[in-house]
Protein backbone atom coordinates (compact mmCIF):
# COMPACT_ATOMS: atom_id res chain seq x y z
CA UNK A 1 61.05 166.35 -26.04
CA UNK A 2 58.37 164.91 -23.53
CA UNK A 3 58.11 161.09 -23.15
CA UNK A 4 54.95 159.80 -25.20
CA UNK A 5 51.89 158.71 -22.88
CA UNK A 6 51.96 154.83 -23.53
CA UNK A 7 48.29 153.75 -24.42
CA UNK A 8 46.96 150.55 -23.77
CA UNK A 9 43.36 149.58 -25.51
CA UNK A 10 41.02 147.35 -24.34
CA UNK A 11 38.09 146.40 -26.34
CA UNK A 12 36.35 143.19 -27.60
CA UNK A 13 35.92 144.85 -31.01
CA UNK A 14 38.79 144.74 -33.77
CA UNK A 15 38.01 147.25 -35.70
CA UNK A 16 37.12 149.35 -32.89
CA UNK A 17 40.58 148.69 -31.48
CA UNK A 18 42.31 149.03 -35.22
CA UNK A 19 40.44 152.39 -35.57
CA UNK A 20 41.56 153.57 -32.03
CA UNK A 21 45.03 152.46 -32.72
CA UNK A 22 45.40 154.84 -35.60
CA UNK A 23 43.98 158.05 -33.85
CA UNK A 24 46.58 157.25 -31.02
CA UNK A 25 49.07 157.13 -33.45
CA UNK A 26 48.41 160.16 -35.66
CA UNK A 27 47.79 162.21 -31.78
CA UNK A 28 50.82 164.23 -30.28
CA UNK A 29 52.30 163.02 -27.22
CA UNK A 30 50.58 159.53 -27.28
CA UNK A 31 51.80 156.21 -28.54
CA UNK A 32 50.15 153.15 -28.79
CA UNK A 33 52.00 150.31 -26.93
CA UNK A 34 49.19 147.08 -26.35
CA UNK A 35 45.90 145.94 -27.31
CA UNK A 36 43.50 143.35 -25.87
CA UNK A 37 40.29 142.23 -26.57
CA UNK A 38 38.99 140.96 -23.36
CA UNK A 39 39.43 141.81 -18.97
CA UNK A 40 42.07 139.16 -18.68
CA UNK A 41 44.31 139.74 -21.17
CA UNK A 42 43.96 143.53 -20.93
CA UNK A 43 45.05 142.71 -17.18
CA UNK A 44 48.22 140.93 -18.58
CA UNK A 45 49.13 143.71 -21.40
CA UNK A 46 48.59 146.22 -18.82
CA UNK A 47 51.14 144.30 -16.15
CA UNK A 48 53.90 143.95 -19.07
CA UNK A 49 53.76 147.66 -20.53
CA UNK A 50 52.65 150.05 -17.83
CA UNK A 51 50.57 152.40 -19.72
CA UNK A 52 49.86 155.76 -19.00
CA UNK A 53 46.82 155.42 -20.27
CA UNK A 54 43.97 152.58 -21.07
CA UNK A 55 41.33 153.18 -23.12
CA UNK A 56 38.69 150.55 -22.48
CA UNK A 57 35.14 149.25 -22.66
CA UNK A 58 32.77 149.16 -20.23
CA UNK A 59 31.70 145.64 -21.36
CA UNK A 60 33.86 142.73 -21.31
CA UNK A 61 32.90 139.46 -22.61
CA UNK A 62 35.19 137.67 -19.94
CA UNK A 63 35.41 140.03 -16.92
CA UNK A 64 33.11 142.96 -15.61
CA UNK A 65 34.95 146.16 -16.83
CA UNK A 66 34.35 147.57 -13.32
CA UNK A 67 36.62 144.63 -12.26
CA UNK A 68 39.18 145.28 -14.49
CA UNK A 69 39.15 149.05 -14.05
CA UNK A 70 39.91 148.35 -9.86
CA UNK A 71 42.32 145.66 -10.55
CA UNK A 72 44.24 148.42 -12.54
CA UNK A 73 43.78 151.18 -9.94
CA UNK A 74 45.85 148.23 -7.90
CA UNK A 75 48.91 148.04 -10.02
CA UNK A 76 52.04 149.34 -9.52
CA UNK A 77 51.97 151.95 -11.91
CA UNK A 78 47.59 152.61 -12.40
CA UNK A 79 46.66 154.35 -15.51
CA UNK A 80 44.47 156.71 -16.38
CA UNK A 81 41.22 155.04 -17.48
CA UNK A 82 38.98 156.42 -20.76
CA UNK A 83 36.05 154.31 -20.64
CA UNK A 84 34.49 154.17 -24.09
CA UNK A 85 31.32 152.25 -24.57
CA UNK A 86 27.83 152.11 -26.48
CA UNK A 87 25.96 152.91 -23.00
CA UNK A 88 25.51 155.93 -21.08
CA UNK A 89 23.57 154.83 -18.45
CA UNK A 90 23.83 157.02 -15.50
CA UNK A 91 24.80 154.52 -13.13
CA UNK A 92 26.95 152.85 -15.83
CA UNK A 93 28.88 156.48 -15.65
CA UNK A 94 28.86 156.78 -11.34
CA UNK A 95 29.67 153.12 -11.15
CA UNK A 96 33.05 153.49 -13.72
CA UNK A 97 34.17 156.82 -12.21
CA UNK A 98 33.80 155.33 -8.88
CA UNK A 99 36.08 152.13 -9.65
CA UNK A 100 38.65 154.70 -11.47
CA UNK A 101 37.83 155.67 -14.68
CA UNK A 102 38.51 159.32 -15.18
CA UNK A 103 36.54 159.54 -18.41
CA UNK A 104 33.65 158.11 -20.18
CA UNK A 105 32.93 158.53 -23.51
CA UNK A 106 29.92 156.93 -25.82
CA UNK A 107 31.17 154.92 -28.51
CA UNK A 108 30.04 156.75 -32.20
CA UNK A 109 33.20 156.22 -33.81
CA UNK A 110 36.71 157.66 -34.03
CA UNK A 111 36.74 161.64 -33.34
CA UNK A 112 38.30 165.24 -32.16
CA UNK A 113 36.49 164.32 -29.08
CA UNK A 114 38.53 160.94 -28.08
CA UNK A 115 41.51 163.55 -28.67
CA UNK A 116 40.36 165.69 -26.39
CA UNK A 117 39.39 163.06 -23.79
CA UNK A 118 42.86 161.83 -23.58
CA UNK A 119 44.13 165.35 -23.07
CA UNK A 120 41.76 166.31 -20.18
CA UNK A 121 43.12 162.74 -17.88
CA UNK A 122 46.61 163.78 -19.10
CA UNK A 123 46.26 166.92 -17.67
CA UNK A 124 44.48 165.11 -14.24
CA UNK A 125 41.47 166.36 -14.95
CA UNK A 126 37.72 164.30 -15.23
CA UNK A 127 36.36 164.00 -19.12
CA UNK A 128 32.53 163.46 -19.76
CA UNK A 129 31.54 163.32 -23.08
CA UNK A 130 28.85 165.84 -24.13
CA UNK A 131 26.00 162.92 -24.45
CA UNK A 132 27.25 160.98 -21.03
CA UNK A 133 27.54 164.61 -19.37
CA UNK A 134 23.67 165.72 -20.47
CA UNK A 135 22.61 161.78 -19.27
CA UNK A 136 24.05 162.68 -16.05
CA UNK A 137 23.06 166.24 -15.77
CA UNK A 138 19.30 165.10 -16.67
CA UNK A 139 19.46 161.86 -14.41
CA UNK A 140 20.49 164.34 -11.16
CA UNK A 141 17.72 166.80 -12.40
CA UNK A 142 14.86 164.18 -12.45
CA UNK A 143 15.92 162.68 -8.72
CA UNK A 144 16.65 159.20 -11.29
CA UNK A 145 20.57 159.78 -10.21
């Protein structure tokens, strides 16, 4: 059998983290492997456990989350980044994907659709949520992009 994706979350939140630690373990071909709820210790779990994959926030209370996304573009072995957060801002979006992220996701709760997400960067691929891909489609429409 195929080696599990290790997943590494990063969120201020508990029981965002606790409820994100369950879908990772109920989902095929992912295990869960760190948590942190802030930049800098998120930087530390990341450097002990290599993920695969980090699911993270876009807001930090210690560290920008576009810092901590390019510091882990920089490591030996970079992750995949899911960006999950309450905002999506346009430039909130092009400013993640352009430090690393390879998907961005608003932050509703625990669904399919986080399932999905991790699926699409396994497979390489980009991931926009369908509410962060219409505020980006209608942001390039209006000239706001």
């Amino acid at each position: 059998m195929k080696n599990k994706k290790r997943v590494l979350i990063i969120d201020q939140h508990e029981e965002f983290r606790e409820d994100l630690k369950d879908l990772v373990g109920q989902a095929a071909g992912y295990r869960f492997v760190a948590e942190a709820g802030s930049g800098r210790e998120g930087m530390e779990r990341a450097r002990e456990v290599a993920p695969d994959l980090v699911i993270m926030d876009y807001t930090l209370p210690d560290m920008s989350g576009m810092r901590v996304m390019r510091e882990l573009r920089r490591l030996d072995h970079p992750a995949k980044i899911l960006v999950v957060s309450a905002c999506a801002r346009y430039d909130n979006v092009a400013m993640a994907l352009r430090a690393g992220a390879r998907g961005f996701a608003v932050k509703h709760g625990i669904d399919d659709s986080l399932l999905e997400a991790m699926d699409t960067l396994d497979r390489g691929n980009y991931f926009l949520d369908d509410e962060v891909y219409q505020e980006v489609l209608l942001s390039m429409l209006t000239g706001s992009a």
